[in-house]
N, C-alpha and C. Protein backbone atom coordinates (compact mmCIF):
# COMPACT_ATOMS: atom_id res chain seq x y z
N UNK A 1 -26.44 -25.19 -2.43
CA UNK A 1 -27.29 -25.49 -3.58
C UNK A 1 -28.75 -25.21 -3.23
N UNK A 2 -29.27 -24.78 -4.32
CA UNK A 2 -31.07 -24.52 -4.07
C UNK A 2 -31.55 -25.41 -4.86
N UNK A 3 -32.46 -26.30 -4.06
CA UNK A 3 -33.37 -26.81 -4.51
C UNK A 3 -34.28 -26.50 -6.29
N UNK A 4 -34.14 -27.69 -7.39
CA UNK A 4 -34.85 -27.34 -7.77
C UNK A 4 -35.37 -28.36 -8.86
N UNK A 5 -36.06 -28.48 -9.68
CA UNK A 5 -36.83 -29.16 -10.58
C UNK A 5 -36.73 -29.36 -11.81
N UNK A 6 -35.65 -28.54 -12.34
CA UNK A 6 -34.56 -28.39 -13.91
C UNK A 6 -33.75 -29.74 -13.85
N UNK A 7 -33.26 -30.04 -15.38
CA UNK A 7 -33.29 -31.77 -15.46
C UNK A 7 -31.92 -31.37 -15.26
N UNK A 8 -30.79 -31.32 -13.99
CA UNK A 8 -30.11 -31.19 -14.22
C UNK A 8 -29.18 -32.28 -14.12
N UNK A 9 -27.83 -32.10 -14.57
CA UNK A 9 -26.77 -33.23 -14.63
C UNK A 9 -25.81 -33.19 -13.75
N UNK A 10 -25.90 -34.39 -12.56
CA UNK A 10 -25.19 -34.09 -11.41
C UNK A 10 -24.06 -35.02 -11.16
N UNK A 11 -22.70 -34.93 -10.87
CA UNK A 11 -21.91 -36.24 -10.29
C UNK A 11 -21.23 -36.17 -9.34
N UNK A 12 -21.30 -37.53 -8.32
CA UNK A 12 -20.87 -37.48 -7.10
C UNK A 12 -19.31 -37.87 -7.36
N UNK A 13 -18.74 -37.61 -6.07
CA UNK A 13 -17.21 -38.59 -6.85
C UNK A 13 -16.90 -38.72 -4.80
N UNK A 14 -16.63 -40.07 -4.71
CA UNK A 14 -16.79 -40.74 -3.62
C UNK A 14 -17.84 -40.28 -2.30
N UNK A 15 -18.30 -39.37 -2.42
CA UNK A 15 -19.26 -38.71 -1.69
C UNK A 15 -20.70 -38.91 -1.47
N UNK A 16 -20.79 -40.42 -1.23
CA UNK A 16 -22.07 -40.92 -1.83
C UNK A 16 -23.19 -40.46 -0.59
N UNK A 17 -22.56 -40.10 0.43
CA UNK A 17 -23.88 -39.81 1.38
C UNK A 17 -24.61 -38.80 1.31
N UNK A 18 -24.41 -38.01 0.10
CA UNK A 18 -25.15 -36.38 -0.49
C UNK A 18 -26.11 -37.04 -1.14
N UNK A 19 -25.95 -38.26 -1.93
CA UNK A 19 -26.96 -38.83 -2.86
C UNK A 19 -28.28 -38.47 -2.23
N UNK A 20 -29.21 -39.32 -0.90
CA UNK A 20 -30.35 -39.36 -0.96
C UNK A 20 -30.68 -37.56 -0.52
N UNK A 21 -30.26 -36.84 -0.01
CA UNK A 21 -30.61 -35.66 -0.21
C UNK A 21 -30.36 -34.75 -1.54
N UNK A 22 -29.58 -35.23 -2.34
CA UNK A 22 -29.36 -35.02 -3.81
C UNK A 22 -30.75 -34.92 -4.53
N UNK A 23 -30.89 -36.35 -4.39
CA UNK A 23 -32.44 -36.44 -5.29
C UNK A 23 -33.81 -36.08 -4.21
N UNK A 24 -33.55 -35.90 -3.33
CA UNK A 24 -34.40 -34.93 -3.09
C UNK A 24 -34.67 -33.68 -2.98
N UNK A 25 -33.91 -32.90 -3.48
CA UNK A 25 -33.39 -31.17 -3.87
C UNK A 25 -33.24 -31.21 -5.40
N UNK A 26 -32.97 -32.19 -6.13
CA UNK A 26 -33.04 -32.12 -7.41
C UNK A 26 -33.87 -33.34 -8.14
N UNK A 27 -35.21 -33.24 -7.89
CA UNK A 27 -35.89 -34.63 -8.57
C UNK A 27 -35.96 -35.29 -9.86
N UNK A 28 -35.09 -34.43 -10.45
CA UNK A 28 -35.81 -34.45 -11.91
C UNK A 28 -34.19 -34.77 -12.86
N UNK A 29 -33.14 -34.48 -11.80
CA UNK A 29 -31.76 -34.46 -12.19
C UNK A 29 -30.89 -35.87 -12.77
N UNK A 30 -30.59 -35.83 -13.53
CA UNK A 30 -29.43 -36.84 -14.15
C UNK A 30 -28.40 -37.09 -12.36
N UNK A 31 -28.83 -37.90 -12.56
CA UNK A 31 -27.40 -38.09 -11.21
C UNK A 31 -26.25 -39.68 -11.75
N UNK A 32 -25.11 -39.41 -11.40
CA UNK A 32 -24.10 -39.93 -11.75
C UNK A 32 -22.88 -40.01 -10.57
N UNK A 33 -23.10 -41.47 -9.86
CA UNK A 33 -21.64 -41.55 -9.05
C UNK A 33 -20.76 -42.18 -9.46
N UNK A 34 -19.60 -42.26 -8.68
CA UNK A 34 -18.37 -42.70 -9.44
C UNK A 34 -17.46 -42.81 -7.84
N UNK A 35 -17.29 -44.10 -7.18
CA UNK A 35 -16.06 -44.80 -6.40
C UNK A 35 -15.40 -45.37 -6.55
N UNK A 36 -14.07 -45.50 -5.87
CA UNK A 36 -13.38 -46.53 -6.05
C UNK A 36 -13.79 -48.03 -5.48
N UNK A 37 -15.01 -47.97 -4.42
CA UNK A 37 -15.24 -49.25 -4.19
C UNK A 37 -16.80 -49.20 -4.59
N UNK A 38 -16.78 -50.20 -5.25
CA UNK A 38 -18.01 -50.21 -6.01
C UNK A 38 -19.39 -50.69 -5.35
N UNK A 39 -18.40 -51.86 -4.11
CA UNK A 39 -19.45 -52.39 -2.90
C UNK A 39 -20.70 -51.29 -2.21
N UNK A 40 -19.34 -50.19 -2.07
CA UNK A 40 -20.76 -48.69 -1.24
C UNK A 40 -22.01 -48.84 -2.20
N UNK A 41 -21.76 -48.96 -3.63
CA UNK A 41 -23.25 -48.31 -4.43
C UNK A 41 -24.12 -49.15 -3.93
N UNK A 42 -23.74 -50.40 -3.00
CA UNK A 42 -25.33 -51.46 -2.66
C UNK A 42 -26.26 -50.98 -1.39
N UNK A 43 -25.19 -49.91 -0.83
CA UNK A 43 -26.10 -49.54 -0.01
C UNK A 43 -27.71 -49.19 0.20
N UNK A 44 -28.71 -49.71 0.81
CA UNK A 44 -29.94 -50.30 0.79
C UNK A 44 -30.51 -48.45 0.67
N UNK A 45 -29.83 -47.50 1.14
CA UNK A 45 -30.37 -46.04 1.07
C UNK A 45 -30.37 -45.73 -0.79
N UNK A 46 -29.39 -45.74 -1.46
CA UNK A 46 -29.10 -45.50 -2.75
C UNK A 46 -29.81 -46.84 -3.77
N UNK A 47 -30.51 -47.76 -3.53
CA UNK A 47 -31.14 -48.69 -4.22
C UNK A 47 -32.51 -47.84 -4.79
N UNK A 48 -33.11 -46.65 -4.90
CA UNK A 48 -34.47 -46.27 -5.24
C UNK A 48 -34.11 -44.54 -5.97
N UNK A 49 -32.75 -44.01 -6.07
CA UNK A 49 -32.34 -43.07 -6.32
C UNK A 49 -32.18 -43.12 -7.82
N UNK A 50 -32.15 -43.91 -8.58
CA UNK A 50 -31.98 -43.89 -10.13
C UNK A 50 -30.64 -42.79 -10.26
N UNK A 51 -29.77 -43.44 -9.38
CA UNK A 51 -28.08 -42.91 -9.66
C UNK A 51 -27.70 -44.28 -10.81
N UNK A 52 -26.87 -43.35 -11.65
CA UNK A 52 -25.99 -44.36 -12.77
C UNK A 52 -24.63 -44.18 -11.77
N UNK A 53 -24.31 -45.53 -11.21
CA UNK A 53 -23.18 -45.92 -11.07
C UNK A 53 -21.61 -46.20 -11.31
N UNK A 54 -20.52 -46.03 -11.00
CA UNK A 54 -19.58 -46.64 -11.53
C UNK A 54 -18.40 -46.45 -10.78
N UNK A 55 -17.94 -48.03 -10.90
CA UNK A 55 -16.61 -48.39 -10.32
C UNK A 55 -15.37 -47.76 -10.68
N UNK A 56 -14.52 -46.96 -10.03
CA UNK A 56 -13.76 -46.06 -10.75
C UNK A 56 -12.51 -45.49 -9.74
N UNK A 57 -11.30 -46.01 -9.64
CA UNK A 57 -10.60 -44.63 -9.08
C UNK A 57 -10.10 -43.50 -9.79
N UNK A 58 -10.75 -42.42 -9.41
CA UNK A 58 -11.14 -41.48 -9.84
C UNK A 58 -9.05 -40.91 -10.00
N UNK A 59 -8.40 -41.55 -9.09
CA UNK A 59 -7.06 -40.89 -9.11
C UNK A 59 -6.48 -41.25 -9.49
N UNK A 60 -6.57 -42.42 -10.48
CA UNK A 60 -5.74 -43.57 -11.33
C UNK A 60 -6.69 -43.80 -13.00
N UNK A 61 -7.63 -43.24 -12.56
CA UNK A 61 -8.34 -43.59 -14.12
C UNK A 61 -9.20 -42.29 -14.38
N UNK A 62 -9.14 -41.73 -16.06
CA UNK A 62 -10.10 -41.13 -16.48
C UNK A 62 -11.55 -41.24 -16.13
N UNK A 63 -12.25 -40.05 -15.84
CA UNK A 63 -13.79 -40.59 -15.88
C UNK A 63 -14.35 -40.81 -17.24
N UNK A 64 -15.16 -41.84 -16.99
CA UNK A 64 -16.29 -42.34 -18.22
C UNK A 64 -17.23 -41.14 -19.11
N UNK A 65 -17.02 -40.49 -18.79
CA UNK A 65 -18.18 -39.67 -19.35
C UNK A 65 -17.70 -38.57 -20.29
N UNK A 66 -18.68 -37.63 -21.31
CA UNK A 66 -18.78 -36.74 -22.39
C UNK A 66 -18.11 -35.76 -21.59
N UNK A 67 -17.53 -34.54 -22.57
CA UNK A 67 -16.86 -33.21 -21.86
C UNK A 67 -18.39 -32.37 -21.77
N UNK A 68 -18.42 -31.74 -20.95
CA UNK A 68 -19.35 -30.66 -20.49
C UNK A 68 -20.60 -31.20 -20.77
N UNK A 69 -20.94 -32.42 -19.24
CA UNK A 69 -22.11 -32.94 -19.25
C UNK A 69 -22.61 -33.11 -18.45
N UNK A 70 -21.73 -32.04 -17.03
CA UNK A 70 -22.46 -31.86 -15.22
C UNK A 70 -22.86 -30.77 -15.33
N UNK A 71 -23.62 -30.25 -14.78
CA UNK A 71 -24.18 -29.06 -13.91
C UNK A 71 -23.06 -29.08 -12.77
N UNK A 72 -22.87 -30.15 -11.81
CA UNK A 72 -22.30 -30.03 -10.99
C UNK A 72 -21.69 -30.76 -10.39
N UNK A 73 -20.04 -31.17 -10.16
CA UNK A 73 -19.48 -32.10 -9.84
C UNK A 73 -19.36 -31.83 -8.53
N UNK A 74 -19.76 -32.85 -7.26
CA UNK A 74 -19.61 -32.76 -6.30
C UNK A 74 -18.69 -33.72 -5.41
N UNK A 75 -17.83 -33.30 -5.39
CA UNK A 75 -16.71 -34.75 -4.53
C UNK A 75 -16.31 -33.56 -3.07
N UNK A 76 -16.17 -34.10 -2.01
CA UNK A 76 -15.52 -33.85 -1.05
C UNK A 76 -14.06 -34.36 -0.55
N UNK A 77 -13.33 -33.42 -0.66
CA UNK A 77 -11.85 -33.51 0.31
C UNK A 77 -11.20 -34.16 -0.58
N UNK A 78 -11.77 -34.83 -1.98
CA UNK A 78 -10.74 -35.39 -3.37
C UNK A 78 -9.50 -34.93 -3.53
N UNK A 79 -9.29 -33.89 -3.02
CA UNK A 79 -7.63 -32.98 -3.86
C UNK A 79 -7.14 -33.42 -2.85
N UNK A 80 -7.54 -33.80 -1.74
CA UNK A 80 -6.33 -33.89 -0.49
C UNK A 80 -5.38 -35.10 -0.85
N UNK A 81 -5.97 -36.80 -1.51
CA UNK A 81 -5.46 -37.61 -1.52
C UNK A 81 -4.58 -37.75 -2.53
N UNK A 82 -4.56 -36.82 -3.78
CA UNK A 82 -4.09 -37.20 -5.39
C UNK A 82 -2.89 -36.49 -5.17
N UNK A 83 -1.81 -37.17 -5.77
CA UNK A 83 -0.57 -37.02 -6.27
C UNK A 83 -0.14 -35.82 -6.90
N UNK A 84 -1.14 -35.59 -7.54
CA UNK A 84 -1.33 -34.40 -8.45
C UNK A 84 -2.36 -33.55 -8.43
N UNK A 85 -2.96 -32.93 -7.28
CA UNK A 85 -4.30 -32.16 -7.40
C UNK A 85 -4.77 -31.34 -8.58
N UNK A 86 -3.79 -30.69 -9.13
CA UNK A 86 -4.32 -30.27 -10.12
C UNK A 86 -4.83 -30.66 -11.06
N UNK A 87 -4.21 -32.10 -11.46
CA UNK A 87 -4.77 -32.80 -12.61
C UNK A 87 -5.90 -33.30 -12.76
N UNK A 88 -5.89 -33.73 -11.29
CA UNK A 88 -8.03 -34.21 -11.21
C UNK A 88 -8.16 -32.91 -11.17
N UNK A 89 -8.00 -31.82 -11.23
CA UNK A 89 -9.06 -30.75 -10.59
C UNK A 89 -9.06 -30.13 -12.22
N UNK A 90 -7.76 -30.30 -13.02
CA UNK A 90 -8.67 -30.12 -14.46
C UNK A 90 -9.02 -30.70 -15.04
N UNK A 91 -8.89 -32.19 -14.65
CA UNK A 91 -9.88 -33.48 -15.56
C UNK A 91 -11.12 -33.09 -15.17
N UNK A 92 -11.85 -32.91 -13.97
CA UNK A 92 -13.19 -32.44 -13.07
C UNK A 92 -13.18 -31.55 -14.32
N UNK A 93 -12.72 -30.33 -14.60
CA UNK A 93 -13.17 -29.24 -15.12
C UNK A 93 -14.09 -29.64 -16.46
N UNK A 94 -13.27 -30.46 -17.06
CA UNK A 94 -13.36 -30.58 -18.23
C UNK A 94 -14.92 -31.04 -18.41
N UNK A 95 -15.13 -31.59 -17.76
CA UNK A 95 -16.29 -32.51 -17.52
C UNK A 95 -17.98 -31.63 -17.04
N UNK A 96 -17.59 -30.20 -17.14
CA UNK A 96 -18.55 -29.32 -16.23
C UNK A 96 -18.80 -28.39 -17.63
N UNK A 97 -20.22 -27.94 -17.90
CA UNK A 97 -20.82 -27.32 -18.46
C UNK A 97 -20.20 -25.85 -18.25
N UNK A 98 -19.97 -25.12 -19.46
CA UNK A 98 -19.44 -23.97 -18.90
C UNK A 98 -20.09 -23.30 -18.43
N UNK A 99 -21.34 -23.30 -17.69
CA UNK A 99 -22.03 -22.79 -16.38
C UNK A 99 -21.86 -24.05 -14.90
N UNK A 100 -21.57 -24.37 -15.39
CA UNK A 100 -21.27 -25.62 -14.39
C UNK A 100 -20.44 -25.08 -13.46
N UNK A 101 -20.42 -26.11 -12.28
CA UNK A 101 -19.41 -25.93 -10.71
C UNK A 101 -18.83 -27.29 -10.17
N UNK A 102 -17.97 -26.92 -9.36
CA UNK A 102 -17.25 -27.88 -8.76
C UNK A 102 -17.09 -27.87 -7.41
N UNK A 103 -18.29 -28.32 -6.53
CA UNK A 103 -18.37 -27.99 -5.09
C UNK A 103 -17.62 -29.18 -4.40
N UNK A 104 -16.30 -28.36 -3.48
CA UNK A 104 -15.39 -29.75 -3.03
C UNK A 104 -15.25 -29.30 -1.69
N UNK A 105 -14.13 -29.72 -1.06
CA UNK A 105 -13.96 -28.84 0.57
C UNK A 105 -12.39 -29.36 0.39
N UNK A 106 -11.64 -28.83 1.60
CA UNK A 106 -10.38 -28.76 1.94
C UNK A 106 -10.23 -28.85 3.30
N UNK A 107 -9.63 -29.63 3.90
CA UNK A 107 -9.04 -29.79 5.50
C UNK A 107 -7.87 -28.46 5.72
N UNK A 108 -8.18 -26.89 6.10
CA UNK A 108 -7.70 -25.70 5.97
C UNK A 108 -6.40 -26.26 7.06
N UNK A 109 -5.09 -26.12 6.63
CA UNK A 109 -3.89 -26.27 7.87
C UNK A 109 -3.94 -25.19 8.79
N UNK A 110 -4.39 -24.59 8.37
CA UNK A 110 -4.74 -23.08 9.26
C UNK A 110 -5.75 -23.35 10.03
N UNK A 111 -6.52 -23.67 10.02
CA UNK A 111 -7.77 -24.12 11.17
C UNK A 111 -7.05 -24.56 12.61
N UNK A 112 -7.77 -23.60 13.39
CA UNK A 112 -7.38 -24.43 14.86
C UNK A 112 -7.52 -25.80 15.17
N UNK A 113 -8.30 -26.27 14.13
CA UNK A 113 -9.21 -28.29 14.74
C UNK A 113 -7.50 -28.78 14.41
N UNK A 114 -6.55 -28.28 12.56
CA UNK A 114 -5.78 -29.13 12.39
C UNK A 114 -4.73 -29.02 13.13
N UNK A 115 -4.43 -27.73 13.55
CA UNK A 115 -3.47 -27.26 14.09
C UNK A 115 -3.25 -28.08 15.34
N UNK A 116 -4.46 -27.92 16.03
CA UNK A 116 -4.54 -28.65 17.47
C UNK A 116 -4.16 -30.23 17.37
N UNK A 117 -4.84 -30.89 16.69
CA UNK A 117 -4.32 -32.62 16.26
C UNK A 117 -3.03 -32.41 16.38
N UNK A 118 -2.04 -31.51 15.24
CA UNK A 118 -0.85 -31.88 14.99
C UNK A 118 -0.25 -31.24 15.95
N UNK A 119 -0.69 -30.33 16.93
CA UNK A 119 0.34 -30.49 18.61
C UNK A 119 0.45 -31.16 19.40
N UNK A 120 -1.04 -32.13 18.95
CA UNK A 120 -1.38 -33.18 20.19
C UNK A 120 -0.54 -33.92 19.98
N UNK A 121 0.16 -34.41 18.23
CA UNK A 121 1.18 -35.41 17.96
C UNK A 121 0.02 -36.57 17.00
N UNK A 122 -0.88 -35.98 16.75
CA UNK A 122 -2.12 -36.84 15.88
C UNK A 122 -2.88 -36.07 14.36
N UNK A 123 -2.81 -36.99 13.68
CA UNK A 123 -3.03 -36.76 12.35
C UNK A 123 -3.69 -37.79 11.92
N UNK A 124 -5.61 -38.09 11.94
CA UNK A 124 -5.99 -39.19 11.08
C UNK A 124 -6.36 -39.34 10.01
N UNK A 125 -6.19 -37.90 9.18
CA UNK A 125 -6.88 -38.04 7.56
C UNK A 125 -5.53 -38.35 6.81
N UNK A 126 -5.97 -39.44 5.67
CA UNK A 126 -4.54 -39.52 5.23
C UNK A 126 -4.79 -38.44 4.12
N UNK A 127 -4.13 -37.92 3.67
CA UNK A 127 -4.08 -36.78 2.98
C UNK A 127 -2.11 -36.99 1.94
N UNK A 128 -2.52 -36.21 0.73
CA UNK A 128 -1.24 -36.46 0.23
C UNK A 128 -0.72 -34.52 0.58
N UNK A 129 -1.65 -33.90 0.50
CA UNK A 129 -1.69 -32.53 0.28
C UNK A 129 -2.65 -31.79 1.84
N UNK A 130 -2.16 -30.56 2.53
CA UNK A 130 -2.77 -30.06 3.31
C UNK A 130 -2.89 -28.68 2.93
N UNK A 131 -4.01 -28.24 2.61
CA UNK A 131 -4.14 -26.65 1.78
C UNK A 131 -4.32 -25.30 2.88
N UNK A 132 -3.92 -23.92 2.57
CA UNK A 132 -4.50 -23.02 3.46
C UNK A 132 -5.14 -22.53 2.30
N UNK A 133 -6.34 -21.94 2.51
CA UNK A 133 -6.84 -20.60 1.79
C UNK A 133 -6.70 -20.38 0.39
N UNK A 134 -5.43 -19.91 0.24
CA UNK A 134 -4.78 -18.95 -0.57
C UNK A 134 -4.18 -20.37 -1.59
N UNK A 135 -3.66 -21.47 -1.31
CA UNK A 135 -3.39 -22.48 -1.89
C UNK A 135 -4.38 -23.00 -2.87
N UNK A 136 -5.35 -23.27 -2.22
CA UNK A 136 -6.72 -23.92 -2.44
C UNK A 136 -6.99 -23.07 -3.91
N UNK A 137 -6.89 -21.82 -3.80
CA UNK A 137 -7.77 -20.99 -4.63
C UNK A 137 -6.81 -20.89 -6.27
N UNK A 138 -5.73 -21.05 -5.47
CA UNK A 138 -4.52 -21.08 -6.74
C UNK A 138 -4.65 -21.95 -7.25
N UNK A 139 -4.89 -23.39 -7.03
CA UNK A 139 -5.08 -24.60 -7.55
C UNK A 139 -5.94 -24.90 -8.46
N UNK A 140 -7.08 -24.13 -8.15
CA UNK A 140 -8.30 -24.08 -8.88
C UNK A 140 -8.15 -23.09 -9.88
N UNK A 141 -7.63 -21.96 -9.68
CA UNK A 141 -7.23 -21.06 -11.34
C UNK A 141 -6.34 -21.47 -12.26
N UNK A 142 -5.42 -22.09 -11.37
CA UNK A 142 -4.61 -22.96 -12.43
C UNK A 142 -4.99 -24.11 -13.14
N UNK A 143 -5.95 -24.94 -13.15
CA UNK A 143 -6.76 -25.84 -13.27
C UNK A 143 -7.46 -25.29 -13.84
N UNK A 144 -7.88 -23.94 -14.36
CA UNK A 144 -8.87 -23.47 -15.52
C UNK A 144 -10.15 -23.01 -14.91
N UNK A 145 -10.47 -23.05 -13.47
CA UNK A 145 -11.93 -22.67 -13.42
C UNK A 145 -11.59 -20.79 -13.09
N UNK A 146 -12.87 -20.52 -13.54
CA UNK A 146 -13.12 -18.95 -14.06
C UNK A 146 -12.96 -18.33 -12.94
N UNK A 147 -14.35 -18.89 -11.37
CA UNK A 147 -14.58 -18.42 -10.31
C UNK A 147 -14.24 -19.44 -9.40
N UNK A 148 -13.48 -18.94 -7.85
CA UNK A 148 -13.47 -19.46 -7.62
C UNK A 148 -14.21 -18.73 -5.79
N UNK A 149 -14.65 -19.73 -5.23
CA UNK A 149 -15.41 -19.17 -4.22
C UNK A 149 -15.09 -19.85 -3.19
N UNK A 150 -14.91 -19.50 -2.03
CA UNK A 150 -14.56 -20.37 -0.86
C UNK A 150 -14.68 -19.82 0.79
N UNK A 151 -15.70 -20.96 0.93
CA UNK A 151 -16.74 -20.43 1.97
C UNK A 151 -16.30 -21.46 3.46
N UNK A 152 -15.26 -20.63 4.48
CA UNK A 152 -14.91 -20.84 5.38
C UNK A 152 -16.13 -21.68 6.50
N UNK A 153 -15.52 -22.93 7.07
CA UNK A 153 -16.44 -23.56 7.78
C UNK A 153 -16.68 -22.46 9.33
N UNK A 154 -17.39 -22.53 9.93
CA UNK A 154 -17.44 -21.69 10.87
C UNK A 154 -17.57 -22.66 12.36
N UNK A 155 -16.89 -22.95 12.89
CA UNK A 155 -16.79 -24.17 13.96
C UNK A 155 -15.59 -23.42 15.17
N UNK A 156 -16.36 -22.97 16.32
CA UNK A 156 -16.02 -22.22 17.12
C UNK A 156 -14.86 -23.35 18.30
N UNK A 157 -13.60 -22.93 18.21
CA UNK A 157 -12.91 -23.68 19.16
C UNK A 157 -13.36 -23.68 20.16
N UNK A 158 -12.86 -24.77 21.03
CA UNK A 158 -13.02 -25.13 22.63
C UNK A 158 -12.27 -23.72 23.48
N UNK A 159 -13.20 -23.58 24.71
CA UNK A 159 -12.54 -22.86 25.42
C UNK A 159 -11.29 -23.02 25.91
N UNK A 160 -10.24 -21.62 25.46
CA UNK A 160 -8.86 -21.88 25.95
C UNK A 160 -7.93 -22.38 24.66
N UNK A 161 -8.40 -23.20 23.87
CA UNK A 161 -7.98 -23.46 22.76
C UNK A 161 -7.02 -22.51 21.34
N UNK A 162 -7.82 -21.60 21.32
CA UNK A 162 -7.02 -20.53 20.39
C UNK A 162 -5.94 -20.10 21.44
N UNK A 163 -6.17 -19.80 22.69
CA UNK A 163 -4.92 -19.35 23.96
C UNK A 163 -4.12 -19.95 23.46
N UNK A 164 -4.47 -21.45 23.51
CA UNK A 164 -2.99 -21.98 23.68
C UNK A 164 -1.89 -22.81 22.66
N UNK A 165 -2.82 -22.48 21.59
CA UNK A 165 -1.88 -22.48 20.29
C UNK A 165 -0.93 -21.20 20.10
N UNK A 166 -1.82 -19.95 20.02
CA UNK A 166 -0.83 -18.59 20.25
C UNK A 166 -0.32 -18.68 21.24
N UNK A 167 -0.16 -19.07 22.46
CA UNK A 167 1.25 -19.30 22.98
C UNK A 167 2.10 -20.29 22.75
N UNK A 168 1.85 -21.30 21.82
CA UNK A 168 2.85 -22.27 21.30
C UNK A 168 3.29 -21.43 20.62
């Protein structure tokens, strides 16, 4: 995201630690979070941010709000936990200006970090869903969004590491 000064309309969805750099890249922006535990919003950082709040699981309940009234819905790693990814991912849609976006991330099963956990015999994200690539992107066209873009983390394995998965 670029920085900028347009009143725009932003919502977090459990991802509340983007907030104070939120409103400072977008000063002028509508901001709107939404958790399932409502306790996080007291955090003493988010008390001066003029975020509208709300208690919400986002994977059991509709969101509160008008159709096409974000600029930009921002939740991280959301599709991993829901029953149904697609369905939040076209409830999200619905909710986005048709210039609007939906910036999320995915724990890639293809990545050496997951790969490596699950040889070690360890797995700590609970996750309902583990996506590669090509999954991820399907999910999201099927779910109605137009573009979809997906920008690989770049996090260089430990030495020896890629070795010794390709020889597993």
């Amino acid at each position: 995201l670029a920085p900028s000064d347009a009143p725009l309309s932003i919502l977090v969805v459990e991802s509340l630690t983007y907030l104070p750099n939120l409103r400072t890249m977008f000063p002028h922006a509508q901001m709107f979070a939404v958790a399932a535990d409502g306790d996080a919003f007291h955090h003493p950082e988010y008390a001066t941010l003029g975020v509208q709040f709300t208690a919400l699981d986002y994977l059991a309940e509709p969101l509160p709000f008008a159709r096409e009234l974000f600029d930009y819905i921002i939740s991280d790693l959301t599709l991993e936990p829901a029953g149904n990814p697609q369905d939040i991912a076209a409830g999200f849609s619905q909710f986005l200006k048709q210039t609007g976006a939906l910036l999320t991330s995915f724990r890639n099963i293809r990545h050496w970090s997951v790969l490596a956990e699950l040889m070690d015999g360890h797995y700590y994200h609970v996750v309902a869903r583990l996506y590669a690539v090509q999954e991820f992107e399907k999910l999201l066209y099927a779910s109605y969004y137009k573009d979809v873009r997906v920008r690989p983390q770049r996090r260089p394995a430990p030495e020896g590491e890629v070795d010794r998965l390709v020889a597993a």
